[in-house]
C-alpha atoms as a PDB file:
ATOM      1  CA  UNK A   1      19.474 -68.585 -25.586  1.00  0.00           C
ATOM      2  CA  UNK A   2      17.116 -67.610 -22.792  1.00  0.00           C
ATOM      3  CA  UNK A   3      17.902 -64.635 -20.450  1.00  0.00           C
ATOM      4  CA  UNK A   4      18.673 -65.591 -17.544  1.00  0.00           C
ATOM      5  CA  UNK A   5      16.891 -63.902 -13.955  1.00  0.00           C
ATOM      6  CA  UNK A   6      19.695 -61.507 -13.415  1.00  0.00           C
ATOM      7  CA  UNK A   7      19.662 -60.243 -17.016  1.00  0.00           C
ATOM      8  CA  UNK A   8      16.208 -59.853 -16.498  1.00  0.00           C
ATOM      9  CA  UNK A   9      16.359 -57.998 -13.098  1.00  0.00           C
ATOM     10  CA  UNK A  10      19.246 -55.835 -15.006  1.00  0.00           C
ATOM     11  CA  UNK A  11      17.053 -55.099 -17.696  1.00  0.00           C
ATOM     12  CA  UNK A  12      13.654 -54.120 -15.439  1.00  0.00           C
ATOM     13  CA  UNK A  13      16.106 -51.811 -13.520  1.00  0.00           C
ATOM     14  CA  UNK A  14      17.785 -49.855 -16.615  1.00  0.00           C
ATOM     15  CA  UNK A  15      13.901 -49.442 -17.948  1.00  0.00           C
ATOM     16  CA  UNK A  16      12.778 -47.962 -14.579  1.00  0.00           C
ATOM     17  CA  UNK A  17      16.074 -45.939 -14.000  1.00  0.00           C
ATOM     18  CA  UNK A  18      15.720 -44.590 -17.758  1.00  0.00           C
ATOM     19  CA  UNK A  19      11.902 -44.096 -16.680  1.00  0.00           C
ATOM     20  CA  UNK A  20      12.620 -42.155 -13.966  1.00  0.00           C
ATOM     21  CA  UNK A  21      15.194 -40.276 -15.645  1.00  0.00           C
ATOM     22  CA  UNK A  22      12.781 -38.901 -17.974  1.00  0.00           C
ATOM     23  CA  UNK A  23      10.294 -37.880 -15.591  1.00  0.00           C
ATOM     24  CA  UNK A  24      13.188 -35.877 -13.591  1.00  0.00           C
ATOM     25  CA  UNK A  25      14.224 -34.428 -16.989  1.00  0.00           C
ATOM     26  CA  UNK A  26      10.565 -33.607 -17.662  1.00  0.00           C
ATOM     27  CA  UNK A  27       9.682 -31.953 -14.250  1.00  0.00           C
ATOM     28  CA  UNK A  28      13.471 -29.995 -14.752  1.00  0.00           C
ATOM     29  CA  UNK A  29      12.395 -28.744 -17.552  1.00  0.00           C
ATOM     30  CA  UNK A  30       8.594 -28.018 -16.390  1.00  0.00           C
ATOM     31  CA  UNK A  31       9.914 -25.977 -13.188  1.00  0.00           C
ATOM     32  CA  UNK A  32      12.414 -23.928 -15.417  1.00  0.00           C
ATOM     33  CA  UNK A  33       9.615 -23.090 -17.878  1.00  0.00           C
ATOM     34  CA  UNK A  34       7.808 -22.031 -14.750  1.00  0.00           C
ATOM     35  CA  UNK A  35      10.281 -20.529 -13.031  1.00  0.00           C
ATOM     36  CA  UNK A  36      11.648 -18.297 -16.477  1.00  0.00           C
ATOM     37  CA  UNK A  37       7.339 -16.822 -16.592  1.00  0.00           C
ATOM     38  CA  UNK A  38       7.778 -16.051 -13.070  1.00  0.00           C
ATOM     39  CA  UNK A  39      11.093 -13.726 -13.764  1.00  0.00           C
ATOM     40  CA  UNK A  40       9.639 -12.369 -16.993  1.00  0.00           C
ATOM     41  CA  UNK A  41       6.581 -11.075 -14.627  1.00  0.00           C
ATOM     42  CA  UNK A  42       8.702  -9.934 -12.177  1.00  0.00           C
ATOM     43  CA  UNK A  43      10.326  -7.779 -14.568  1.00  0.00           C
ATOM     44  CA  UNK A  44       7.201  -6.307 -15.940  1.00  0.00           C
ATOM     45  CA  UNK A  45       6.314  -5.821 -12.853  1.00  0.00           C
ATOM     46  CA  UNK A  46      10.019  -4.168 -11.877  1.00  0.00           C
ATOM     47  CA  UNK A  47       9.691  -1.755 -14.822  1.00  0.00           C
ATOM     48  CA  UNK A  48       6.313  -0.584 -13.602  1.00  0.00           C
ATOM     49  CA  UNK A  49       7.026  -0.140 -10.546  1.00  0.00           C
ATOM     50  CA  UNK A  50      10.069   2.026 -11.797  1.00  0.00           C
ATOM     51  CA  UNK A  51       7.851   3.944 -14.021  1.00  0.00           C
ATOM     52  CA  UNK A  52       5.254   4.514 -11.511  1.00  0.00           C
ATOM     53  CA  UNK A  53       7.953   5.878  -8.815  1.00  0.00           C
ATOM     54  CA  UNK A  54       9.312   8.270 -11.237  1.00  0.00           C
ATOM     55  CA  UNK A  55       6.092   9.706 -12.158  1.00  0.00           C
ATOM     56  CA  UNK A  56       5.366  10.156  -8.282  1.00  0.00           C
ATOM     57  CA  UNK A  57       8.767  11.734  -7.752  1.00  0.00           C
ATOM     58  CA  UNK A  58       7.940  14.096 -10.493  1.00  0.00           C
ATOM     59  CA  UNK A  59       4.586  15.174  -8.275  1.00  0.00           C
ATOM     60  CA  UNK A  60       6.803  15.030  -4.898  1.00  0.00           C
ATOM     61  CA  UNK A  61       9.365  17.723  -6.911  1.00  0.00           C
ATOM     62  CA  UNK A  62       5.987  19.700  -8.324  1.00  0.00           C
ATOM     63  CA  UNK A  63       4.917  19.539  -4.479  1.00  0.00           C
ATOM     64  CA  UNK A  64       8.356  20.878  -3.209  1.00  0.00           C
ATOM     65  CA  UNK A  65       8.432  23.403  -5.764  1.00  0.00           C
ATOM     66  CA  UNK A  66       4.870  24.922  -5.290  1.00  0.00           C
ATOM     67  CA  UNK A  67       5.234  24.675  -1.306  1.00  0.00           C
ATOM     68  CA  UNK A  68       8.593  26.533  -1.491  1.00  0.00           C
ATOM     69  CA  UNK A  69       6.810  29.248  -3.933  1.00  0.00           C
ATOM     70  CA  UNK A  70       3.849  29.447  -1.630  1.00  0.00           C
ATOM     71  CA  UNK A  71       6.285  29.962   1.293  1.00  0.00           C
ATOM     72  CA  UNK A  72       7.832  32.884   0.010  1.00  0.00           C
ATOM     73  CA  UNK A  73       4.496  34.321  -1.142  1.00  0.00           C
ATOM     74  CA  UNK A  74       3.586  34.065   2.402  1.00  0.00           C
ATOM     75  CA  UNK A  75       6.700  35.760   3.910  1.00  0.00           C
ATOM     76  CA  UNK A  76       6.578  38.944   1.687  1.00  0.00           C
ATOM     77  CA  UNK A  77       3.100  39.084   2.595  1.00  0.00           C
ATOM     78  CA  UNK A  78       3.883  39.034   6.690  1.00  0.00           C
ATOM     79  CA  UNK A  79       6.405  41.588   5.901  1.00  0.00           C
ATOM     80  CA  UNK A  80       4.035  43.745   4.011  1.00  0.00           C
ATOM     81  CA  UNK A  81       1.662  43.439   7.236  1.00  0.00           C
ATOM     82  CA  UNK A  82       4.970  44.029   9.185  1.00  0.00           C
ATOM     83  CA  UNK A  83       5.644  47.475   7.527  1.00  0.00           C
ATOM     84  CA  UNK A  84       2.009  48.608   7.977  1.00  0.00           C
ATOM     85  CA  UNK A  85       1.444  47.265  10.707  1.00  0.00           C
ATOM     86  CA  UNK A  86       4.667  49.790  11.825  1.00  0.00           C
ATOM     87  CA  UNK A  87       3.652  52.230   9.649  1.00  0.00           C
ATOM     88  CA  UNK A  88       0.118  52.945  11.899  1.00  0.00           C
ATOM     89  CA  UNK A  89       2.564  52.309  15.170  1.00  0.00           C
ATOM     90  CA  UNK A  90       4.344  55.471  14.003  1.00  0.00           C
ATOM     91  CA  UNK A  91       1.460  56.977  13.273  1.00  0.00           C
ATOM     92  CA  UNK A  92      -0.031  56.780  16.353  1.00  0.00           C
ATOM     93  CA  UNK A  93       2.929  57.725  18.197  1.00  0.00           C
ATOM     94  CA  UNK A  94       3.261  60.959  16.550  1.00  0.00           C
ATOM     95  CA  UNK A  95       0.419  61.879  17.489  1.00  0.00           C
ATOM     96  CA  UNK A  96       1.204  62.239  20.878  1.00  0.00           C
END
Protein backbone atom coordinates (compact mmCIF):
# COMPACT_ATOMS: atom_id res chain seq x y z
CA UNK A 1 0.00 0.00 0.00
CA UNK A 2 1.72 3.17 -1.16
CA UNK A 3 0.75 6.62 0.29
CA UNK A 4 -0.80 8.39 -1.82
CA UNK A 5 0.26 12.52 -2.66
CA UNK A 6 -2.30 13.89 -0.31
CA UNK A 7 -1.26 11.61 2.57
CA UNK A 8 1.99 12.73 1.85
CA UNK A 9 1.25 16.53 1.68
CA UNK A 10 -0.83 15.74 5.10
CA UNK A 11 2.01 14.23 6.59
CA UNK A 12 4.87 17.10 5.48
CA UNK A 13 2.31 19.61 6.96
CA UNK A 14 1.66 17.89 10.55
CA UNK A 15 5.77 17.56 10.70
CA UNK A 16 6.22 21.30 9.94
CA UNK A 17 3.14 22.43 12.07
CA UNK A 18 4.53 20.12 15.03
CA UNK A 19 8.01 21.81 14.03
CA UNK A 20 6.90 25.01 14.41
CA UNK A 21 5.03 24.30 17.41
CA UNK A 22 8.07 23.46 19.19
CA UNK A 23 10.02 26.33 18.26
CA UNK A 24 6.99 28.68 19.55
CA UNK A 25 6.97 26.52 22.72
CA UNK A 26 10.75 26.92 22.92
CA UNK A 27 10.98 30.77 22.34
CA UNK A 28 7.67 30.90 25.08
CA UNK A 29 9.52 29.42 27.31
CA UNK A 30 12.99 31.31 26.45
CA UNK A 31 11.19 34.88 26.80
CA UNK A 32 9.55 33.82 30.21
CA UNK A 33 12.93 32.63 31.53
CA UNK A 34 14.05 36.05 30.40
CA UNK A 35 11.43 37.94 31.32
CA UNK A 36 11.19 36.13 35.25
CA UNK A 37 15.55 37.44 35.55
CA UNK A 38 14.37 40.71 34.49
CA UNK A 39 11.61 40.95 37.52
CA UNK A 40 13.94 39.23 39.97
CA UNK A 41 16.48 42.31 39.14
CA UNK A 42 13.98 44.67 39.31
CA UNK A 43 13.23 43.65 42.69
CA UNK A 44 16.74 43.76 43.90
CA UNK A 45 16.92 46.69 42.52
CA UNK A 46 13.30 47.89 44.23
CA UNK A 47 14.60 46.83 47.67
CA UNK A 48 17.70 48.94 47.25
CA UNK A 49 16.34 51.61 46.21
CA UNK A 50 13.95 51.34 49.34
CA UNK A 51 16.85 50.86 51.56
CA UNK A 52 18.82 53.60 50.16
CA UNK A 53 15.73 56.20 50.52
CA UNK A 54 15.27 55.33 54.05
CA UNK A 55 18.76 55.80 54.99
CA UNK A 56 18.59 59.34 53.21
CA UNK A 57 15.37 60.17 55.02
CA UNK A 58 17.09 59.32 58.19
CA UNK A 59 19.92 62.20 57.19
CA UNK A 60 16.96 64.61 55.84
CA UNK A 61 15.28 64.06 59.69
CA UNK A 62 19.11 64.45 61.28
CA UNK A 63 19.20 67.68 58.94
CA UNK A 64 15.74 68.99 60.18
CA UNK A 65 16.57 68.25 63.60
CA UNK A 66 20.07 69.96 63.81
CA UNK A 67 18.74 73.07 61.64
CA UNK A 68 15.76 73.47 64.04
CA UNK A 69 18.37 73.18 67.14
CA UNK A 70 20.70 75.60 65.45
CA UNK A 71 17.71 77.96 64.93
CA UNK A 72 16.87 78.29 68.36
CA UNK A 73 20.52 78.59 69.39
CA UNK A 74 20.53 81.50 67.16
CA UNK A 75 17.36 83.24 68.49
CA UNK A 76 18.38 83.16 72.24
CA UNK A 77 21.53 84.47 71.11
CA UNK A 78 19.79 87.71 69.15
CA UNK A 79 17.85 88.11 72.24
CA UNK A 80 20.83 88.06 74.46
CA UNK A 81 22.31 90.88 72.01
CA UNK A 82 18.73 92.36 72.25
CA UNK A 83 18.87 92.78 76.11
CA UNK A 84 22.40 94.28 76.00
CA UNK A 85 22.14 95.87 73.36
CA UNK A 86 19.06 97.73 75.61
CA UNK A 87 20.84 97.41 78.52
CA UNK A 88 23.79 100.15 77.16
CA UNK A 89 20.58 102.16 75.51
CA UNK A 90 19.51 102.68 79.13
CA UNK A 91 22.64 103.31 80.10
CA UNK A 92 23.32 105.95 78.02
CA UNK A 93 20.13 107.58 78.53
CA UNK A 94 20.58 107.94 82.13
CA UNK A 95 23.20 109.61 81.77
CA UNK A 96 21.68 112.50 80.51
Amino acid sequence: MANSPSQIDTQVVDVQSSEVESQLSSLVYDMSQQVHMVMQNMLKMIAEIDQNSSGIMEEVEKCKNLALERKKSLEEEKERFQKAAFAVLDMLNDRD
